[in-house]
PDB file of N, CA and C in Angstrom:
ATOM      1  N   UNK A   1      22.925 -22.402  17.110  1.00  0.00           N
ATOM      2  CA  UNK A   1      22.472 -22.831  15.797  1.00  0.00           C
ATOM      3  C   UNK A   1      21.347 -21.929  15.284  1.00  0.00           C
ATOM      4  N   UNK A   2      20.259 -21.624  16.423  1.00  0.00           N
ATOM      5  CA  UNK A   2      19.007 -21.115  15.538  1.00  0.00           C
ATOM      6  C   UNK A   2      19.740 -19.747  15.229  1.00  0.00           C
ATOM      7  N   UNK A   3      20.500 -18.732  16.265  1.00  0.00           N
ATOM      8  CA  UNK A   3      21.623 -17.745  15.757  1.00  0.00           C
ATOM      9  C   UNK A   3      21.904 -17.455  14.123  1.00  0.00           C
ATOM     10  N   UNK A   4      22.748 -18.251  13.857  1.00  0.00           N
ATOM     11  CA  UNK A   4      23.286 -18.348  12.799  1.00  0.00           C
ATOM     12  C   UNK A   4      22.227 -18.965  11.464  1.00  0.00           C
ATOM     13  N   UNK A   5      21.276 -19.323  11.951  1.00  0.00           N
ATOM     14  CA  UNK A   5      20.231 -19.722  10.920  1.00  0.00           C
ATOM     15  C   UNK A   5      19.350 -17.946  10.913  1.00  0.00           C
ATOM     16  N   UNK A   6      19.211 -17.352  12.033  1.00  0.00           N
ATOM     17  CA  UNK A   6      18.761 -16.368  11.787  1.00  0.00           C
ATOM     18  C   UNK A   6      19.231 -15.250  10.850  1.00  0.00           C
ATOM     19  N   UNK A   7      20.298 -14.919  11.365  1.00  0.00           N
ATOM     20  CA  UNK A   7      21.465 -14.205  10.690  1.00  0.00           C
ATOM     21  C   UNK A   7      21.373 -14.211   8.855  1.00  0.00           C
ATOM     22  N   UNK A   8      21.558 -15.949   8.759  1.00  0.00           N
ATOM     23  CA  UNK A   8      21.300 -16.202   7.781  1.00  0.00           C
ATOM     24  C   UNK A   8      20.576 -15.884   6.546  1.00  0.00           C
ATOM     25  N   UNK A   9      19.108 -15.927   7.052  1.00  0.00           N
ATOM     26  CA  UNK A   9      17.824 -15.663   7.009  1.00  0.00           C
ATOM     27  C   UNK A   9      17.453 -13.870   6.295  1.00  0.00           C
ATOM     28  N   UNK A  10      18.501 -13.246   7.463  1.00  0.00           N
ATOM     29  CA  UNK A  10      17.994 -11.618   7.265  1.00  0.00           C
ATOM     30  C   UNK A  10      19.510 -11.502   5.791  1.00  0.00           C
ATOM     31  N   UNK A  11      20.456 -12.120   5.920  1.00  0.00           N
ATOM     32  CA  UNK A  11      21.297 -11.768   4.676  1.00  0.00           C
ATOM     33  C   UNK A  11      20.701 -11.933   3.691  1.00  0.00           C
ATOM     34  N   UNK A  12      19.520 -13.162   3.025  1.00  0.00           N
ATOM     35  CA  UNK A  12      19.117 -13.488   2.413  1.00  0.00           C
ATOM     36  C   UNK A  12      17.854 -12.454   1.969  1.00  0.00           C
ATOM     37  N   UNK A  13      17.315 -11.818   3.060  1.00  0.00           N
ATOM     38  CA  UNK A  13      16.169 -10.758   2.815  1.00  0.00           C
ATOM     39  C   UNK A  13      17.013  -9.421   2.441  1.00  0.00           C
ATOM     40  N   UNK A  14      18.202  -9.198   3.237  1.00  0.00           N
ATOM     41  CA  UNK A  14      18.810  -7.895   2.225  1.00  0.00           C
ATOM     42  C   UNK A  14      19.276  -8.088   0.914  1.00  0.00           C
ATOM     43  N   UNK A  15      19.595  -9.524   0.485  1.00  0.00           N
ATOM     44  CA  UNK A  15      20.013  -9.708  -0.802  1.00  0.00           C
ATOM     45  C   UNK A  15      19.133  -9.351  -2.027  1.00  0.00           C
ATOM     46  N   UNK A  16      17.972 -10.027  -1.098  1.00  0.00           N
ATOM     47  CA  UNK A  16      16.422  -9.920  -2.114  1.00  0.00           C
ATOM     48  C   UNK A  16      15.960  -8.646  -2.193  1.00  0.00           C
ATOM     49  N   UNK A  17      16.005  -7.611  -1.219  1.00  0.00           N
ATOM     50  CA  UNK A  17      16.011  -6.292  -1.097  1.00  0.00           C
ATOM     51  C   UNK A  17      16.922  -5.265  -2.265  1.00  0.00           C
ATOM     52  N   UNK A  18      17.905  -5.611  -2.298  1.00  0.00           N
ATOM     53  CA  UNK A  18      19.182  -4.606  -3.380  1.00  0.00           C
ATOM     54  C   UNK A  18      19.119  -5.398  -4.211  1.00  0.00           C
ATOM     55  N   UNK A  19      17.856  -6.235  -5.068  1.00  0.00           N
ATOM     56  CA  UNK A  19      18.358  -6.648  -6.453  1.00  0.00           C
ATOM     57  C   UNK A  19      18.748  -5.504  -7.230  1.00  0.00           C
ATOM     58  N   UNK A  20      19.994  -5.940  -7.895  1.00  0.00           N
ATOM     59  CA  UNK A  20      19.568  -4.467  -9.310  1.00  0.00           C
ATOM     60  C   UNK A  20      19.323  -5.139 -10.606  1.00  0.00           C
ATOM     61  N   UNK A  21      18.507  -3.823 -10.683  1.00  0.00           N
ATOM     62  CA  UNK A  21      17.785  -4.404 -11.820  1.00  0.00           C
ATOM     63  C   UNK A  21      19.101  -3.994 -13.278  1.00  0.00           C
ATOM     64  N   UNK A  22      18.616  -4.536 -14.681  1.00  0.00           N
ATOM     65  CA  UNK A  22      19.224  -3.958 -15.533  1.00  0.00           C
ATOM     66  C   UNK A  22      18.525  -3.458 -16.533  1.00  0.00           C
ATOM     67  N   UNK A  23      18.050  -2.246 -15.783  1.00  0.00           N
ATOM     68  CA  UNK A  23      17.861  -0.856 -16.851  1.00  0.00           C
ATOM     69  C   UNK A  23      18.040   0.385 -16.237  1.00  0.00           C
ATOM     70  N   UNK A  24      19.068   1.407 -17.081  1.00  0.00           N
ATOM     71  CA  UNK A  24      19.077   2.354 -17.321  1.00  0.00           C
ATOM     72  C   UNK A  24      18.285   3.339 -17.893  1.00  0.00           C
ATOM     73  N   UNK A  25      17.330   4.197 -17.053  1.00  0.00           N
ATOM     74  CA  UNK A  25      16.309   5.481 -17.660  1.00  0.00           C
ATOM     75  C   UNK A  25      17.417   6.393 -18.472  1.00  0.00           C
ATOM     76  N   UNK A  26      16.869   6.728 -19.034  1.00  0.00           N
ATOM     77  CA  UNK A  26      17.785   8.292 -19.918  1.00  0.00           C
ATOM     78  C   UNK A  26      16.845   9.294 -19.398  1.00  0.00           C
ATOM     79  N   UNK A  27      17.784  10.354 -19.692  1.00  0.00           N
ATOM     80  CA  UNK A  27      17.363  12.018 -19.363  1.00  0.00           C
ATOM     81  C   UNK A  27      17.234  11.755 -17.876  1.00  0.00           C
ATOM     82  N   UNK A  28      15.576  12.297 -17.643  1.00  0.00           N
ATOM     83  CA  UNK A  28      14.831  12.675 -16.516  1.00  0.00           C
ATOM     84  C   UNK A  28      14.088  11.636 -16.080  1.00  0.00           C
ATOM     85  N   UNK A  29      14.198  10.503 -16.794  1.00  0.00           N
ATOM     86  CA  UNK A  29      13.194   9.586 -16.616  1.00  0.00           C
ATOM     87  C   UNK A  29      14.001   8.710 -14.942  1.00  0.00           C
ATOM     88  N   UNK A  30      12.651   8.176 -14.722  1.00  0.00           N
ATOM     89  CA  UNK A  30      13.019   7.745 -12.998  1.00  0.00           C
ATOM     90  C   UNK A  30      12.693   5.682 -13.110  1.00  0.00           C
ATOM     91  N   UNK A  31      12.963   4.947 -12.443  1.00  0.00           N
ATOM     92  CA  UNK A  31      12.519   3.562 -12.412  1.00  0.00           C
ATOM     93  C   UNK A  31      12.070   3.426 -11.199  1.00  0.00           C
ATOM     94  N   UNK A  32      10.615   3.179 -10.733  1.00  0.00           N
ATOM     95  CA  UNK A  32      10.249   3.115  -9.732  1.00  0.00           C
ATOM     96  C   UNK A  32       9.524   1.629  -9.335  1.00  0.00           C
ATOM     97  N   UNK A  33       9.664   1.060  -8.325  1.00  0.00           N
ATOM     98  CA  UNK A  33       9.157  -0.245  -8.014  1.00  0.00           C
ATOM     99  C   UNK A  33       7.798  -0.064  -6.958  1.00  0.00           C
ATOM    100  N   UNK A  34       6.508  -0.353  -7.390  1.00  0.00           N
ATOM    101  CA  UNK A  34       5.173   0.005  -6.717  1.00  0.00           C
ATOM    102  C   UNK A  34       5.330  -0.853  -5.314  1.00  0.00           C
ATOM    103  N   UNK A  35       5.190   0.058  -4.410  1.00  0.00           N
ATOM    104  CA  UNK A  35       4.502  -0.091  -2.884  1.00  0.00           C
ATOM    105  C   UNK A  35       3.483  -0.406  -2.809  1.00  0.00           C
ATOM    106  N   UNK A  36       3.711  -1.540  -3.031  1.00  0.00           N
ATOM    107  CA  UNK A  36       1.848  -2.410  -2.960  1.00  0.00           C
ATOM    108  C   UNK A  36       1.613  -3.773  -1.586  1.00  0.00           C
ATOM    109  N   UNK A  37       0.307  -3.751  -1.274  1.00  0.00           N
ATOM    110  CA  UNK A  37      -0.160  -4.547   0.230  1.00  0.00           C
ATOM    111  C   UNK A  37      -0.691  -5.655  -0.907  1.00  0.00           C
ATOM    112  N   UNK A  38      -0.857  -7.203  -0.413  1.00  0.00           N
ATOM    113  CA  UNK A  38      -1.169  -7.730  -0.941  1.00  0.00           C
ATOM    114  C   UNK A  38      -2.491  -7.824  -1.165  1.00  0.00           C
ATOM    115  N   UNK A  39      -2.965  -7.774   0.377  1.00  0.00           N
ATOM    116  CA  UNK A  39      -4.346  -7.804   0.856  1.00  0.00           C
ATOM    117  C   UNK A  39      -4.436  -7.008   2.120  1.00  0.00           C
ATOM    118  N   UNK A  40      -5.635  -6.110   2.296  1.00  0.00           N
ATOM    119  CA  UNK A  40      -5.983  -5.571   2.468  1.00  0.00           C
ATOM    120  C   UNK A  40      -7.457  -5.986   3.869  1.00  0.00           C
ATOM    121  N   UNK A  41      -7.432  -5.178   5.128  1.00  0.00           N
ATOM    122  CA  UNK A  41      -8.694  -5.684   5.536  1.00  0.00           C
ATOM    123  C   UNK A  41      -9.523  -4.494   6.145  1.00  0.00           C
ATOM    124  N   UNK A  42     -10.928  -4.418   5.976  1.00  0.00           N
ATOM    125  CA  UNK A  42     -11.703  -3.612   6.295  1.00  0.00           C
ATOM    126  C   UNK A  42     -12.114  -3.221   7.925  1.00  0.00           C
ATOM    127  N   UNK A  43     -12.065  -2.492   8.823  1.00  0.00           N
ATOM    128  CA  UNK A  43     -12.220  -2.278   9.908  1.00  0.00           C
ATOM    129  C   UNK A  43     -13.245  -3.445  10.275  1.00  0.00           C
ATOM    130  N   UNK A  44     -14.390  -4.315   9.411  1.00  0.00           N
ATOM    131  CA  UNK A  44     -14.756  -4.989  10.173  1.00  0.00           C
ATOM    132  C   UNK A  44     -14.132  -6.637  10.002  1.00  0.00           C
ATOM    133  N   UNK A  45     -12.827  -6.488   9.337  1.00  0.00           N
ATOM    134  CA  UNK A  45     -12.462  -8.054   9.189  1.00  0.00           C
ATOM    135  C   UNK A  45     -12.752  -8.554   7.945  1.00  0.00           C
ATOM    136  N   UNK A  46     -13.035  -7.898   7.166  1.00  0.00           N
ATOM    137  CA  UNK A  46     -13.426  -8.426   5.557  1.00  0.00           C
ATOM    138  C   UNK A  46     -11.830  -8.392   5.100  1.00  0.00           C
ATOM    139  N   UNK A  47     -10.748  -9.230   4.392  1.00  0.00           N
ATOM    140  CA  UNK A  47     -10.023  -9.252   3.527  1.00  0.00           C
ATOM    141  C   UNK A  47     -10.488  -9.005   2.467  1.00  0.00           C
ATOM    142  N   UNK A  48      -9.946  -7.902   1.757  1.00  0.00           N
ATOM    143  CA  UNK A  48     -10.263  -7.511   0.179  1.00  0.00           C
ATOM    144  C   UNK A  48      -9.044  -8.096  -0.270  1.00  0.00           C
ATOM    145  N   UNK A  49      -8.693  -8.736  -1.305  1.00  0.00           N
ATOM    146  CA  UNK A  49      -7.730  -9.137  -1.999  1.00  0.00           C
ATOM    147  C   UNK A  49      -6.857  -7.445  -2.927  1.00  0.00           C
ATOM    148  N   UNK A  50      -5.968  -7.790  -3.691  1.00  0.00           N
ATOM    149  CA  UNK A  50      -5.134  -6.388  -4.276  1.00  0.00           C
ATOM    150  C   UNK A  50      -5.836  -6.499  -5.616  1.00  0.00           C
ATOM    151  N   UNK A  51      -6.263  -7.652  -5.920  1.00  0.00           N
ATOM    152  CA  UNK A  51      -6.436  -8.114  -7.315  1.00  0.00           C
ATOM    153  C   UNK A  51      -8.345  -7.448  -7.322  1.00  0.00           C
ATOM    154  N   UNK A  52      -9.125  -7.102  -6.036  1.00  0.00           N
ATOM    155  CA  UNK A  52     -10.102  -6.179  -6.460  1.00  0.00           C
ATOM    156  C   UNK A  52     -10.213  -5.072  -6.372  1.00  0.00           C
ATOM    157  N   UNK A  53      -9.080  -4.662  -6.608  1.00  0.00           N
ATOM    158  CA  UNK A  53      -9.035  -3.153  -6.908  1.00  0.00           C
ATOM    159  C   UNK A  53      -8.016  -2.867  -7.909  1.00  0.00           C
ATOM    160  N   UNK A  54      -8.328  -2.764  -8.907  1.00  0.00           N
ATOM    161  CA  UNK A  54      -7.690  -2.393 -10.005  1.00  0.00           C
ATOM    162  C   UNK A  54      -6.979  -1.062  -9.961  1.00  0.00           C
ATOM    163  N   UNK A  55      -7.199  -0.386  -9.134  1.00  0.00           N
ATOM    164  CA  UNK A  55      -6.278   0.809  -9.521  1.00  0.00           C
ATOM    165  C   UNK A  55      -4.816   1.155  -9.547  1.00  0.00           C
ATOM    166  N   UNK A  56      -4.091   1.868 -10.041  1.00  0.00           N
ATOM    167  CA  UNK A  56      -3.143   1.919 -10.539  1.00  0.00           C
ATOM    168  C   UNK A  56      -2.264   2.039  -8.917  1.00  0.00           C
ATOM    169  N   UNK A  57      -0.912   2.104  -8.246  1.00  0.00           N
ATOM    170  CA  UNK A  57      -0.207   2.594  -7.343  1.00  0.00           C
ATOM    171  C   UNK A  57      -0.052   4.210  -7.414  1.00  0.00           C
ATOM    172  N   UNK A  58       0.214   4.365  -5.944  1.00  0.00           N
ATOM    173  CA  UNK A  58       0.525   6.142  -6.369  1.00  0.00           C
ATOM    174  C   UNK A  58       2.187   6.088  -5.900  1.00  0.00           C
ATOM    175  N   UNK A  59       2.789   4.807  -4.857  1.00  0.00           N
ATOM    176  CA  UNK A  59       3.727   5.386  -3.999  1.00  0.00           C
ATOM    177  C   UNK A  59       4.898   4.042  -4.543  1.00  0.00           C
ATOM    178  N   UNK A  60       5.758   4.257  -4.261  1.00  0.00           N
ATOM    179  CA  UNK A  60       7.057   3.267  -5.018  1.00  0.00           C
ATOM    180  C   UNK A  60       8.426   4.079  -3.984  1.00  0.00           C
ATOM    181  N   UNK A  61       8.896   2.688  -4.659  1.00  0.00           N
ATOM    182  CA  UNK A  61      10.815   3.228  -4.521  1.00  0.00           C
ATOM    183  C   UNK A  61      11.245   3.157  -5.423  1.00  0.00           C
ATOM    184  N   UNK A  62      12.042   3.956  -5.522  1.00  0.00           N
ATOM    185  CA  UNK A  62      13.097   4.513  -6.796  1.00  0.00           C
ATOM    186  C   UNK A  62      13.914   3.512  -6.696  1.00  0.00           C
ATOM    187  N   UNK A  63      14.374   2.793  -7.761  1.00  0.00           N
ATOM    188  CA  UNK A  63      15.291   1.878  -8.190  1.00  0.00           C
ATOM    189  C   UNK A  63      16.223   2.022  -9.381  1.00  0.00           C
ATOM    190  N   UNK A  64      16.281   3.408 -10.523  1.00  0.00           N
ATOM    191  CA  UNK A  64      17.326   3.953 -10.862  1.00  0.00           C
ATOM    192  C   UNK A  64      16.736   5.260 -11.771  1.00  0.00           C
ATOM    193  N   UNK A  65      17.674   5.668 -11.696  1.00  0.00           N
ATOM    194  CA  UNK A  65      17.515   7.388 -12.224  1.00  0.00           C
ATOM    195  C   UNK A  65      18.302   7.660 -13.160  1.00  0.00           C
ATOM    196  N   UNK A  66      18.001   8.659 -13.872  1.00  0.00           N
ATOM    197  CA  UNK A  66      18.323   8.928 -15.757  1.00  0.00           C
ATOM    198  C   UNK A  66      19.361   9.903 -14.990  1.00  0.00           C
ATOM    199  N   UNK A  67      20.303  10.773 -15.913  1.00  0.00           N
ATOM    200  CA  UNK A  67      21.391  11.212 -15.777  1.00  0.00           C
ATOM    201  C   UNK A  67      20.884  12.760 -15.217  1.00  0.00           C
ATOM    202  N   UNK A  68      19.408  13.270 -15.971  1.00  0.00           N
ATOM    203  CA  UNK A  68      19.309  14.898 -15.255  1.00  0.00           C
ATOM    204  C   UNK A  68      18.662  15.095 -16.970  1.00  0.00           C
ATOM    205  N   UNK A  69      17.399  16.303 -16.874  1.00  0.00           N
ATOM    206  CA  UNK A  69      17.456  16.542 -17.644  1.00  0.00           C
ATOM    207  C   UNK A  69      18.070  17.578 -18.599  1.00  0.00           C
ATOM    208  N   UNK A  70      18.377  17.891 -20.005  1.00  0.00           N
ATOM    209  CA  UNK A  70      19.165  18.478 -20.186  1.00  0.00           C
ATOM    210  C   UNK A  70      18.309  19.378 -21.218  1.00  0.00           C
ATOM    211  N   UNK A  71      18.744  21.009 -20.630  1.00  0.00           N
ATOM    212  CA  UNK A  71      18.219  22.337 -21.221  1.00  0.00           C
ATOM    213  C   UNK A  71      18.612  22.570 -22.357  1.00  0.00           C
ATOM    214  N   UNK A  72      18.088  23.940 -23.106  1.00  0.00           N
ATOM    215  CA  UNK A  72      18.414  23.789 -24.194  1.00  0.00           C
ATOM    216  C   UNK A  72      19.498  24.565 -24.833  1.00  0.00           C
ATOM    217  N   UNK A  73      20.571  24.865 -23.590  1.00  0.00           N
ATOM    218  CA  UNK A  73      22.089  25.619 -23.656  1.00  0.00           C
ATOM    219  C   UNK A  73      22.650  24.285 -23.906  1.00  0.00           C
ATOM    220  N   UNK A  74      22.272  23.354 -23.751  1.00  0.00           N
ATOM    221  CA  UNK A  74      23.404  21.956 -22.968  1.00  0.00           C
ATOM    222  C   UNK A  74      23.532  21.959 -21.613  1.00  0.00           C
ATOM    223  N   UNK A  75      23.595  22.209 -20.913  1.00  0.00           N
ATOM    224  CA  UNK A  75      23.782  21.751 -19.333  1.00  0.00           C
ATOM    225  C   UNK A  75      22.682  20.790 -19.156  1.00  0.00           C
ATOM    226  N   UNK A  76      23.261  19.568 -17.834  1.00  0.00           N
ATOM    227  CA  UNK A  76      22.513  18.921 -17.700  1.00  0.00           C
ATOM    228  C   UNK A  76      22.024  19.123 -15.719  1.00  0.00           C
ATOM    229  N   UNK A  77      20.828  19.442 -15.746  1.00  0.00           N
ATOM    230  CA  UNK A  77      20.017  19.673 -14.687  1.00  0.00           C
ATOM    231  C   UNK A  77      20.066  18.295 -13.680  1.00  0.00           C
ATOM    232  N   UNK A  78      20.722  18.365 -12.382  1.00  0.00           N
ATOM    233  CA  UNK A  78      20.790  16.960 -11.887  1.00  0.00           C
ATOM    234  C   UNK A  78      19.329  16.477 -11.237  1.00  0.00           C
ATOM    235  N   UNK A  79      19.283  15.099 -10.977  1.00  0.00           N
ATOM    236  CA  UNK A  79      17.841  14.759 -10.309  1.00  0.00           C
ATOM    237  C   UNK A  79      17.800  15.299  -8.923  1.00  0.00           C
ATOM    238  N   UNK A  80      16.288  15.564  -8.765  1.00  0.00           N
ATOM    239  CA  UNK A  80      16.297  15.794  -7.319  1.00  0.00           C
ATOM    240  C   UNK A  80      16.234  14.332  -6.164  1.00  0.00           C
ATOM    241  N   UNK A  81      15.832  13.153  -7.163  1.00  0.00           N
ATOM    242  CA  UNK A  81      15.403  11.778  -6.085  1.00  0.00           C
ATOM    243  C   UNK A  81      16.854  11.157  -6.374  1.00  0.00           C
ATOM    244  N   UNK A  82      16.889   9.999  -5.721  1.00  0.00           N
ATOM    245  CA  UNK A  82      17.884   9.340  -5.818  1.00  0.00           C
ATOM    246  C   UNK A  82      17.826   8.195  -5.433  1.00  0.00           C
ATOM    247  N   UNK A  83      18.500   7.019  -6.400  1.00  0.00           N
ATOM    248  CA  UNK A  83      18.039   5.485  -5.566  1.00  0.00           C
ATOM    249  C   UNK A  83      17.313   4.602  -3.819  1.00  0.00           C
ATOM    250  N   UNK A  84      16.429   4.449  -3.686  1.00  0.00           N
ATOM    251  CA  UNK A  84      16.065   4.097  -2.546  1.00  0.00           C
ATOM    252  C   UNK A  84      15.274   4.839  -1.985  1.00  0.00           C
ATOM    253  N   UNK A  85      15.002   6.065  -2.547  1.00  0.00           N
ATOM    254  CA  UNK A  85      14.032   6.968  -1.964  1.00  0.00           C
ATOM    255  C   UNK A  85      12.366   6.307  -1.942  1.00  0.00           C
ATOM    256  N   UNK A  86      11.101   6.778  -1.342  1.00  0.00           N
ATOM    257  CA  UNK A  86       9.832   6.283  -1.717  1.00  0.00           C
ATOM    258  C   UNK A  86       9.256   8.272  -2.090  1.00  0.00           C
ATOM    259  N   UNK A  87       8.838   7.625  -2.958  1.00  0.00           N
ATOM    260  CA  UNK A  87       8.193   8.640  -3.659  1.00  0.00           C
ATOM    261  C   UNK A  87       6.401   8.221  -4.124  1.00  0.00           C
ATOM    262  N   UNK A  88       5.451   9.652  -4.142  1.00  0.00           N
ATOM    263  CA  UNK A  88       4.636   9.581  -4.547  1.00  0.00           C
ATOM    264  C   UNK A  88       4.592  10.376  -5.662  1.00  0.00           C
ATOM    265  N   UNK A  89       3.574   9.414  -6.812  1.00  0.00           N
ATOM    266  CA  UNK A  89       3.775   9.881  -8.193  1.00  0.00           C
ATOM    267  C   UNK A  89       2.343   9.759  -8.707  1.00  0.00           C
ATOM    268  N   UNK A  90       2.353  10.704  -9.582  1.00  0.00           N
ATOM    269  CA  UNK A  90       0.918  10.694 -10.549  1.00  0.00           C
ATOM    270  C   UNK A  90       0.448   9.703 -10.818  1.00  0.00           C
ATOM    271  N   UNK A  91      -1.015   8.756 -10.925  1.00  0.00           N
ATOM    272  CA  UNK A  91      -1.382   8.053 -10.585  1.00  0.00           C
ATOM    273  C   UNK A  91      -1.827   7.476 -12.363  1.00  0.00           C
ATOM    274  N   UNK A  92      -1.457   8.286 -13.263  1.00  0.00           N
ATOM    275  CA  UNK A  92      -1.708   8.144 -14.732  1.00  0.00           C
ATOM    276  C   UNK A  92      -0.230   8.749 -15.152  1.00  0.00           C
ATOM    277  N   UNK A  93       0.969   8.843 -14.804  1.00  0.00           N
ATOM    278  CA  UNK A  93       1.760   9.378 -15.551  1.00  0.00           C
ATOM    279  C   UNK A  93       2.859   8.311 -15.766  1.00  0.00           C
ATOM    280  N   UNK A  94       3.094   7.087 -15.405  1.00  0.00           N
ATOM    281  CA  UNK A  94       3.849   6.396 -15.535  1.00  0.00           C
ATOM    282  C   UNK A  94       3.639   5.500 -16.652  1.00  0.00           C
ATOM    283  N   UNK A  95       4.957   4.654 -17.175  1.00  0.00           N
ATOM    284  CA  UNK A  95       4.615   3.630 -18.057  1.00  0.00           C
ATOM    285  C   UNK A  95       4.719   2.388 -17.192  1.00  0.00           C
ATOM    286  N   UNK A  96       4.245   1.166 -17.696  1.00  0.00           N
ATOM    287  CA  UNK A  96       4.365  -0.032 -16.831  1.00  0.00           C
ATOM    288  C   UNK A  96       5.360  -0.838 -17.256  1.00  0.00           C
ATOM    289  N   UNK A  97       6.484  -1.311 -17.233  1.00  0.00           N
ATOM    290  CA  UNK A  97       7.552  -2.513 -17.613  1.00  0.00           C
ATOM    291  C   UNK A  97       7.533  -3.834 -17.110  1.00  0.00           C
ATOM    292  N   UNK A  98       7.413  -4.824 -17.263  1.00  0.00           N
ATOM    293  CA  UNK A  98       7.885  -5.968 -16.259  1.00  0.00           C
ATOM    294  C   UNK A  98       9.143  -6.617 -16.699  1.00  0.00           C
ATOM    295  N   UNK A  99      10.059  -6.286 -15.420  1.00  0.00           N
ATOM    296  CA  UNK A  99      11.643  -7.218 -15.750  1.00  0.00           C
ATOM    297  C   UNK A  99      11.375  -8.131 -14.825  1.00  0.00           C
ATOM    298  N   UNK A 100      12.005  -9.573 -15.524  1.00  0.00           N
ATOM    299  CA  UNK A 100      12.614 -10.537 -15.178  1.00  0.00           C
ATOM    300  C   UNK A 100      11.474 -10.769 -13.873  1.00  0.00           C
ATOM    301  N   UNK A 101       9.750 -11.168 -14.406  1.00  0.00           N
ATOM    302  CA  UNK A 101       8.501 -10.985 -13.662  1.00  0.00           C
ATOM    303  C   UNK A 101       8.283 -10.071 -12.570  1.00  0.00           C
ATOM    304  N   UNK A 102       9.046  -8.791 -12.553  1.00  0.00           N
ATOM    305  CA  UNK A 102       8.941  -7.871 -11.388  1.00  0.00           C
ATOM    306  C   UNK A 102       8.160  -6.962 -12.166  1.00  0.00           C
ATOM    307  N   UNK A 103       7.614  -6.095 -12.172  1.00  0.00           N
ATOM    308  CA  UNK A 103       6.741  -5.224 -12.079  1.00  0.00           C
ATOM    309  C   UNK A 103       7.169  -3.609 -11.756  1.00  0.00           C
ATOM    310  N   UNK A 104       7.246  -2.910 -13.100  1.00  0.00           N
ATOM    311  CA  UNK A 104       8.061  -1.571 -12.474  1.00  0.00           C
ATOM    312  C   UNK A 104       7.104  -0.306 -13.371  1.00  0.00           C
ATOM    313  N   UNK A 105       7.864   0.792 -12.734  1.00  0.00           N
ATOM    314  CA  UNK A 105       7.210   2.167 -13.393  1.00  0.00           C
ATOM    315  C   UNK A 105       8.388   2.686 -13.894  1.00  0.00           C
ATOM    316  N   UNK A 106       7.896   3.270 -15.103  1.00  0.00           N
ATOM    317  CA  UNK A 106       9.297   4.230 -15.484  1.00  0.00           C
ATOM    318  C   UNK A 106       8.880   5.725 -15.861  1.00  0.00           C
ATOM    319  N   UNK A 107       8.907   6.965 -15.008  1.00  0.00           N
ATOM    320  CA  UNK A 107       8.215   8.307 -15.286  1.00  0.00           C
ATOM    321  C   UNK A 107       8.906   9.216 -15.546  1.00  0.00           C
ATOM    322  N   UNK A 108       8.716  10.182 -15.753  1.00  0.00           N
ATOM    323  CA  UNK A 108       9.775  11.638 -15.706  1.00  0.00           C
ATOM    324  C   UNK A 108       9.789  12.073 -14.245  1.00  0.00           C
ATOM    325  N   UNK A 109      10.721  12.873 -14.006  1.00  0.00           N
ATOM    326  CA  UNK A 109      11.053  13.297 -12.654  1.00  0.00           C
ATOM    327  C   UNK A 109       9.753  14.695 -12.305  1.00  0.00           C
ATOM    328  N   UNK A 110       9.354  14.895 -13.349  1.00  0.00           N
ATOM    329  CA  UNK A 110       8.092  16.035 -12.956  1.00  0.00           C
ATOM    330  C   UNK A 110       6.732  15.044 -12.918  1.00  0.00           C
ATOM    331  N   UNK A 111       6.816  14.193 -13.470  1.00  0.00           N
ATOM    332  CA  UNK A 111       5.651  13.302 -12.477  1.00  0.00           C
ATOM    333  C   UNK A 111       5.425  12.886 -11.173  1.00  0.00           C
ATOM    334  N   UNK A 112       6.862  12.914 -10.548  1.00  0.00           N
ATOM    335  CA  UNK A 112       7.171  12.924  -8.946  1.00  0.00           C
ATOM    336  C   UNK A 112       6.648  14.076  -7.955  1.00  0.00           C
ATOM    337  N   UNK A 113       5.533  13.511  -7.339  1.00  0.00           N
ATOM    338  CA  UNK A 113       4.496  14.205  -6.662  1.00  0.00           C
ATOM    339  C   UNK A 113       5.565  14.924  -4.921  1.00  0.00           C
ATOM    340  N   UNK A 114       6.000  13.877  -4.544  1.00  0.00           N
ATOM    341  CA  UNK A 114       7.063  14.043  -3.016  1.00  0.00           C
ATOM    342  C   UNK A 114       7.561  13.226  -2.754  1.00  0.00           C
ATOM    343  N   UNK A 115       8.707  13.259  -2.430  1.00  0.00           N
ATOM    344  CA  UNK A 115       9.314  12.346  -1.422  1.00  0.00           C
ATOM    345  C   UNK A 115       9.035  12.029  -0.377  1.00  0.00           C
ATOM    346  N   UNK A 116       8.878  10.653   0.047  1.00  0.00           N
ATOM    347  CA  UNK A 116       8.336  10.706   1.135  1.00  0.00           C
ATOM    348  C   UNK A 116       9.569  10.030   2.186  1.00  0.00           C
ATOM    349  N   UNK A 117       9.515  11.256   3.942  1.00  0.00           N
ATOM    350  CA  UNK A 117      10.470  10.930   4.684  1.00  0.00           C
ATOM    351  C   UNK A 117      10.613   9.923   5.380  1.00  0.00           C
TER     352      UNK A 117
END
């Protein structure tokens, strides 16, 4: 029984994991979801909460990508990231969206600092 309650359990966390969302970036633009800790604790045991530190995220996962951007022959340049990746990104270059109370970034692909392995 506890088996199959487990099992259960982790289908339910990959489900919650691959939501997709519904938006489509155009061009070059990227949709990224912030890698954020809730709380935080100081080497001596102090919990800082997320909510006192205002600063912006630098690191996310990619959650959908624009088609490539396109030059000025017409060809379209493909992305270098691709869904599911974690990437670090300019820490002022993104816009902020919230879907369906989630919390997202939407940037150009030259705001994408690295991929991270």
């Amino acid at each position: 029984m506890k088996g199959w309650l487990f099992i259960s359990f982790l289908i339910v966390i990959k489900f919650m994991s691959t939501k997709k969302i519904n938006i489509s970036p155009m061009g070059d633009r990227v949709v990224v979801k912030a890698l954020t800790s809730k709380e935080t604790a100081t080497f001596s045991g102090i919990i800082i909460p997320d909510t006192a530190s205002k600063e912006k995220p630098e690191q996310g996962t990619v959650v959908a990508v624009g088609s490539g951007r396109v030059t000025d022959t017409g060809t379209v340049l493909p992305m270098n990231v691709k869904v599911g990746d974690k990437v670090l990104f300019a820490k002022y270059g993104p816009d902020e969206v919230t879907l369906d109370d989630e919390e997202y970034f939407i940037l150009s692909e030259s705001s994408i600092l690295a991929i991270i392995t």
